[in-house]
Protein backbone atom coordinates (compact mmCIF):
# COMPACT_ATOMS: atom_id res chain seq x y z
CA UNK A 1 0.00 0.00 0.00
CA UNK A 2 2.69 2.34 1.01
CA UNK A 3 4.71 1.68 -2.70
CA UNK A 4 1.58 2.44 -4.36
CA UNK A 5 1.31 5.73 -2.45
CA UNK A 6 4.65 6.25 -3.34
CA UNK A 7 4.32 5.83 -6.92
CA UNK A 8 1.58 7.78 -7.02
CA UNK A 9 2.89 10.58 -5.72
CA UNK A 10 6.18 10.35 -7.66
CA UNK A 11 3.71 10.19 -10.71
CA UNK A 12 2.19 13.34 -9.71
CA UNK A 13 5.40 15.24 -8.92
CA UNK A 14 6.75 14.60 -12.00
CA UNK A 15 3.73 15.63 -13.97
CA UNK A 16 3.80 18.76 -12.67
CA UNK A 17 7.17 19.17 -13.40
CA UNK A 18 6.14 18.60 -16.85
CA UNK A 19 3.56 21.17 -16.74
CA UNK A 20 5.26 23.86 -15.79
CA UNK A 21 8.40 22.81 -18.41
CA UNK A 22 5.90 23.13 -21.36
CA UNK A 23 4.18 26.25 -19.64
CA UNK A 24 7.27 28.00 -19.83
CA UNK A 25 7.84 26.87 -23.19
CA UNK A 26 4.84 27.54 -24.33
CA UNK A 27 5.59 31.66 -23.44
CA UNK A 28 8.99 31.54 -24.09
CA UNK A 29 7.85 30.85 -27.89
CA UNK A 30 4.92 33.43 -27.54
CA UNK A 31 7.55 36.06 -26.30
CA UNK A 32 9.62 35.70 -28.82
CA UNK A 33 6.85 35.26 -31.45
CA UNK A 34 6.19 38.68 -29.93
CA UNK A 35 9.56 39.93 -30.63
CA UNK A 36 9.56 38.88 -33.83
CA UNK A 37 6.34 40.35 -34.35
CA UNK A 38 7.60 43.86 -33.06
CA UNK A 39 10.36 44.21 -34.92
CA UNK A 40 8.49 43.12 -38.32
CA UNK A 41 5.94 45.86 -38.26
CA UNK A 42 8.76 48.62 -38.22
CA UNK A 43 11.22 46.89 -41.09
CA UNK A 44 7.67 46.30 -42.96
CA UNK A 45 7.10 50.28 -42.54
CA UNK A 46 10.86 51.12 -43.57
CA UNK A 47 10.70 49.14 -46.88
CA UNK A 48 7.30 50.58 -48.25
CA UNK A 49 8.58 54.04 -47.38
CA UNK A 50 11.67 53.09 -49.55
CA UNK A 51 9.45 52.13 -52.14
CA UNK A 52 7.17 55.13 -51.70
CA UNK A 53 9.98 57.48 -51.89
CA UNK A 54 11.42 55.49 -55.16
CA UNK A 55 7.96 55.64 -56.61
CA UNK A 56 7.47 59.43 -55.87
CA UNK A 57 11.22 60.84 -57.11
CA UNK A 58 11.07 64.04 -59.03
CA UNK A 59 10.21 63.35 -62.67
CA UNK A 60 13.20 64.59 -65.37
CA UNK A 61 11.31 66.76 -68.12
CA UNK A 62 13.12 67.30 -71.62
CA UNK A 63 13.30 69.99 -73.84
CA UNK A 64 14.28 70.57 -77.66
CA UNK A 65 15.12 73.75 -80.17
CA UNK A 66 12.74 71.82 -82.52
CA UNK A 67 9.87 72.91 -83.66
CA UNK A 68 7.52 70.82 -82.69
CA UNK A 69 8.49 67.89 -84.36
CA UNK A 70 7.32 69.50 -88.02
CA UNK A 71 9.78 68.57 -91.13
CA UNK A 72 9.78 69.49 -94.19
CA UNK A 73 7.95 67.04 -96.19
CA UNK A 74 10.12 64.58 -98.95
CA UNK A 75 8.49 65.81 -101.82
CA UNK A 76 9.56 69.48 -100.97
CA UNK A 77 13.02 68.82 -100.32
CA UNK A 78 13.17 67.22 -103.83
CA UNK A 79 12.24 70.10 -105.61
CA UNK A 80 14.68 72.08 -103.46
CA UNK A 81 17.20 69.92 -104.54
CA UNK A 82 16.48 70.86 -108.19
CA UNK A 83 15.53 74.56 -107.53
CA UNK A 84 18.04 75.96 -106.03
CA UNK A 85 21.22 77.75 -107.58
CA UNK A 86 23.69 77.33 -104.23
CA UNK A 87 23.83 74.80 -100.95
CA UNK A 88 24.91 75.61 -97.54
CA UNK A 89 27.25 73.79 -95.39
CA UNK A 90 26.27 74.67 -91.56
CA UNK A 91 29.75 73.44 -89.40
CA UNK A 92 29.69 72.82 -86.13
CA UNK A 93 28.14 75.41 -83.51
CA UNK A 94 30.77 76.22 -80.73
CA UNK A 95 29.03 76.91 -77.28
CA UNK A 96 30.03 78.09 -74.27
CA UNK A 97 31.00 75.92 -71.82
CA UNK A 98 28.20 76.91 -69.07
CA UNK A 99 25.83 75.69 -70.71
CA UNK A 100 27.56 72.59 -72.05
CA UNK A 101 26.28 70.47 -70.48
CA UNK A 102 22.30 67.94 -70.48
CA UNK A 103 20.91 70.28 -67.50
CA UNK A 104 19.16 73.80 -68.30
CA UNK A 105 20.98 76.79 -66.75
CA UNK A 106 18.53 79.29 -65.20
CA UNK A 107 20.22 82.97 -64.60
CA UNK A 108 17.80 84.58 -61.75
CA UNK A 109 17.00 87.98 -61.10
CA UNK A 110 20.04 88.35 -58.62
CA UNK A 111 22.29 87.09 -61.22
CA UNK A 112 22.66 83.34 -60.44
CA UNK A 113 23.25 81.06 -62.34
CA UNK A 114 21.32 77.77 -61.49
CA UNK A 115 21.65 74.26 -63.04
CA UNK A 116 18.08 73.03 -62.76
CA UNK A 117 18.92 68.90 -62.69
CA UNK A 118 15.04 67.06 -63.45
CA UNK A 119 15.22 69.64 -66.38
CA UNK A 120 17.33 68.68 -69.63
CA UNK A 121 17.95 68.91 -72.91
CA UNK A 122 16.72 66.04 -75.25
CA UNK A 123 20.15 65.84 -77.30
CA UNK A 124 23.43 67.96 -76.87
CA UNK A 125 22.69 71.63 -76.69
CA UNK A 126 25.21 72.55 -80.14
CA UNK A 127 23.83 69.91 -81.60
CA UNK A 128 20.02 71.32 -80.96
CA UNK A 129 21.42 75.17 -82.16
CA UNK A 130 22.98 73.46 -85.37
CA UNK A 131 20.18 71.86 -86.71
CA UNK A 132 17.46 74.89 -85.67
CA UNK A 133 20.06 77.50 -87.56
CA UNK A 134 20.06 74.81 -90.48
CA UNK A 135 16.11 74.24 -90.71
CA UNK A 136 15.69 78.69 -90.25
CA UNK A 137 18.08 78.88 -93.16
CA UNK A 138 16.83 76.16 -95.23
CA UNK A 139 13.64 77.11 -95.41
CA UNK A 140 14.20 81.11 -95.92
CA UNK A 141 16.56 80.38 -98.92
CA UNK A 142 14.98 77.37 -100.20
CA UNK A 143 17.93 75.45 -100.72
CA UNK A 144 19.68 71.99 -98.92
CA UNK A 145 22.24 71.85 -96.27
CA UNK A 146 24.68 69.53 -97.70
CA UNK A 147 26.98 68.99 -94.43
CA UNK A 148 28.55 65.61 -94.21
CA UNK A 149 26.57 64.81 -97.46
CA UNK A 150 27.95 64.07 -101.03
CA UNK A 151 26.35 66.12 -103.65
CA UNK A 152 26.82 67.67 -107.38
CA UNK A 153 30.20 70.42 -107.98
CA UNK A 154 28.00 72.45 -110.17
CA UNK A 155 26.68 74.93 -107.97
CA UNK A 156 28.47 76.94 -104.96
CA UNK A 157 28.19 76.28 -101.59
CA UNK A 158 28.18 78.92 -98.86
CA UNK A 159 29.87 77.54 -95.59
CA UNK A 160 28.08 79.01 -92.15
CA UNK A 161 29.94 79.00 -89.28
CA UNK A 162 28.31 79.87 -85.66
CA UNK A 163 30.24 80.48 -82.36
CA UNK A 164 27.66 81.33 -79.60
CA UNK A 165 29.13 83.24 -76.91
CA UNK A 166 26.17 83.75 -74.52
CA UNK A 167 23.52 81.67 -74.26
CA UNK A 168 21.62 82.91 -71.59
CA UNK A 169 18.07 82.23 -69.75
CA UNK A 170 17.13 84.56 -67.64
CA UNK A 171 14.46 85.11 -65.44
CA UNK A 172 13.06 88.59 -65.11
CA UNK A 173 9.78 88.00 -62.68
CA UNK A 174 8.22 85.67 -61.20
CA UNK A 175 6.27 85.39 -64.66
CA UNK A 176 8.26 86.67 -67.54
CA UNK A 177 11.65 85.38 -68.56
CA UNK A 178 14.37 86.26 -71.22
CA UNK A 179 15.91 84.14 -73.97
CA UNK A 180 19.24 86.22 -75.31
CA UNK A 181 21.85 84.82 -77.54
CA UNK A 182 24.98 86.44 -78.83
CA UNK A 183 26.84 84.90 -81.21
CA UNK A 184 29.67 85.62 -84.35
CA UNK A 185 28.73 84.18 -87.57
CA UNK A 186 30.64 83.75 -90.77
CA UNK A 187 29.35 82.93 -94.50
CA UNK A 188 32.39 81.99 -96.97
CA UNK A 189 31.65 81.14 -100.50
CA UNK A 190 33.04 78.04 -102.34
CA UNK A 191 33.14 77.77 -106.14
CA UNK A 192 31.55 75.44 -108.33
CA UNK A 193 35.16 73.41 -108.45
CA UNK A 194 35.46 73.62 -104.89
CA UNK A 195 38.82 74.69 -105.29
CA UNK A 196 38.28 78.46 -104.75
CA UNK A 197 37.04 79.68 -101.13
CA UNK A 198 36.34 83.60 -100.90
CA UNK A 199 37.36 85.75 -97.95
CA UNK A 200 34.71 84.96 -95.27
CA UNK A 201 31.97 87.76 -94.26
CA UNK A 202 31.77 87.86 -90.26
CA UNK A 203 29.21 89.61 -88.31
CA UNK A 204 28.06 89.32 -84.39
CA UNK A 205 24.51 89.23 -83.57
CA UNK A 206 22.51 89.50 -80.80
CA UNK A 207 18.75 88.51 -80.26
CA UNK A 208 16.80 88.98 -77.34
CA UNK A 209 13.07 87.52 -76.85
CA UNK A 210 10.66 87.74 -74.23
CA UNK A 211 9.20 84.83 -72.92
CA UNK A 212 6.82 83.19 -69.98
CA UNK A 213 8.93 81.98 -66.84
CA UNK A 214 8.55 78.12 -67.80
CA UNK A 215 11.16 76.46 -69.29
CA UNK A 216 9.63 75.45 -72.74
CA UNK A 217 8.53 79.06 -73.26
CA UNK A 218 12.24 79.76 -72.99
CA UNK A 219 13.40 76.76 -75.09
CA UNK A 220 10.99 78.22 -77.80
CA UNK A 221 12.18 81.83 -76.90
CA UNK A 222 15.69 80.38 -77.76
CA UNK A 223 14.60 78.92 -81.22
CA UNK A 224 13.23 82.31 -82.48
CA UNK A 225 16.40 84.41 -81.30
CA UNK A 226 17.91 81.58 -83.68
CA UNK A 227 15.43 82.42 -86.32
CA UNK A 228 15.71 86.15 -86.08
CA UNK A 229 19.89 85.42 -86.31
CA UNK A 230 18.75 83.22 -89.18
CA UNK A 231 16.97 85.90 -91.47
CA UNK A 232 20.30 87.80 -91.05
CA UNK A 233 22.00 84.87 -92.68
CA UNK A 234 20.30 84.40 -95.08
CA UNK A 235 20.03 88.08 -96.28
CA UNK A 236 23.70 87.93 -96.27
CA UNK A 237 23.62 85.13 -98.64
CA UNK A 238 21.34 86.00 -100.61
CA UNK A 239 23.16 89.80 -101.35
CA UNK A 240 26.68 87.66 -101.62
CA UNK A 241 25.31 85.41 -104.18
CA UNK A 242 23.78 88.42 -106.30
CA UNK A 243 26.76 90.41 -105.93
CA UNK A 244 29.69 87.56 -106.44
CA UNK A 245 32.89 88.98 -107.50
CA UNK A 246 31.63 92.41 -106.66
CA UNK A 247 31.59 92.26 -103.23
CA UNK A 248 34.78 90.83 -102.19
CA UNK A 249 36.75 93.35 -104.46
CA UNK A 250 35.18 95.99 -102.51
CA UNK A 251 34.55 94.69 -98.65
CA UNK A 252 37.45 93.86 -95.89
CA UNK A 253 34.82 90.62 -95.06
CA UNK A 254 33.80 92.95 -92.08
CA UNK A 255 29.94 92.89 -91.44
CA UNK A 256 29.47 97.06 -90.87
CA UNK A 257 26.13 98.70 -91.13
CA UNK A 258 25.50 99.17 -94.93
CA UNK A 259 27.88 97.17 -96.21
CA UNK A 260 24.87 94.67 -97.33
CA UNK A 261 21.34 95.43 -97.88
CA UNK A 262 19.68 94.68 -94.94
CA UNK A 263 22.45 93.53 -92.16
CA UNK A 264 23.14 95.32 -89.17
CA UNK A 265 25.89 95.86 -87.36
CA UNK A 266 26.62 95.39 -84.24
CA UNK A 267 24.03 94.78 -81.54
């Protein structure tokens, strides 16, 4: 009787050992179930604010000298091609080296300059002021820019060249803006044979137009300074061409105020 007693108790000693081993078990895992727990909800938090903040960076916004994507149709510049009694060759544009660069350059009202990174320029800025002067001169003498191109000896070719000094955006007001370029152009004349060049004609120009504070109104502002640079081009050309041999018997090349029809000197 007294074993069985015994055992008994020994049983029930035991078992409550037993209960309170998996009892603390039991809450040892919930506690660090807990832990676990309160340290996911934070890193959770911290990863979809990195991925908000990814999702929400500033947007980059492009700009071109273009107009508006509008070309001159195929069947036009075929009958230019057959039309006209010269070609131009537009060279390289030379820029200055502030604004060499993708980012727009804002000059504010205190004189600042600002690079303005989310805001860029589609393709490299000469490259944009080349092929607006070429377009503004194509079309206002009705003839074919022939750079880089192989084409027929039997008519002359007037070489442009165009060395921007100051290409500047500035902001006036809160709402109005400024779009100046000065540059120094030169037209030289090639001969049929392309083995006579003339003296080269060199002017400076300087065009100024006003323009809303936004930054396409002053990309546009920029491509009509070109064009109003442009129309003095092409009036050069146009009295070089009529007078030929004339002219460069009688001019030192030097772009003063009536030495052609219609270009003026200076700013």
């Amino acid at each position: 009787m007294k074993r069985l007693l015994y055992s008994q108790a020994t049983l029930v000693r035991y078992g409550v050992i037993a209960a309170r081993r998996i009892t603390h078990t039991v809450f040892a895992a919930a506690s660090l179930s807990q832990i676990k727990v309160a340290w996911l909800y934070p890193a959770a938090a911290l990863l979809a604010f990195s991925i908000h903040g990814c999702a929400t960076s500033p947007r980059a916004h492009f700009y071109t000298l273009s107009r508006n994507g509008i070309e001159t149709p195929a069947d036009t510049q075929r009958a230019l091609a057959t039309q006209t009694p010269f070609y131009i060759e537009v060279a390289d544009v030379e820029i200055p080296a502030i604004v060499a660069r993708a980012q727009f350059v804002i000059t504010d009202r205190s004189g600042e300059a600002k690079i303005k990174e989310q805001h860029r320029w589609l393709a490299p800025l000469d490259d944009q002021i080349r092929a607006a002067l070429s377009e503004e001169l194509t079309d206002r003498l009705h003839t074919l820019d022939v750079s880089r191109m192989p084409h027929a000896f039997s008519r002359a070719v007037y070489r442009i060249t165009f060395d921007v000094r100051r290409f500047e955006s500035r902001l006036d007001a809160p709402a109005a803006a400024q779009a100046e370029i000065d540059a120094i152009w030169s037209v030289r004349r090639m001969d049929e044979n392309r083995k006579n060049a003339r003296a080269a004609l060199t002017c400076r120009a300087f065009a100024r137009e006003s323009t809303a504070s936004d930054l396409h109104s002053i990309s546009q502002g920029h491509r009509r300074a070109i064009g109003r640079i442009a129309d003095q081009i092409a009036t050069a050309i146009r009295a070089l061409d009529a007078a030929r041999n004339d002219f460069w018997k009688s001019s030192d090349g030097l772009c003063q105020p009536g030495s052609l029809p219609g270009i003026p000197g200076g700013r």
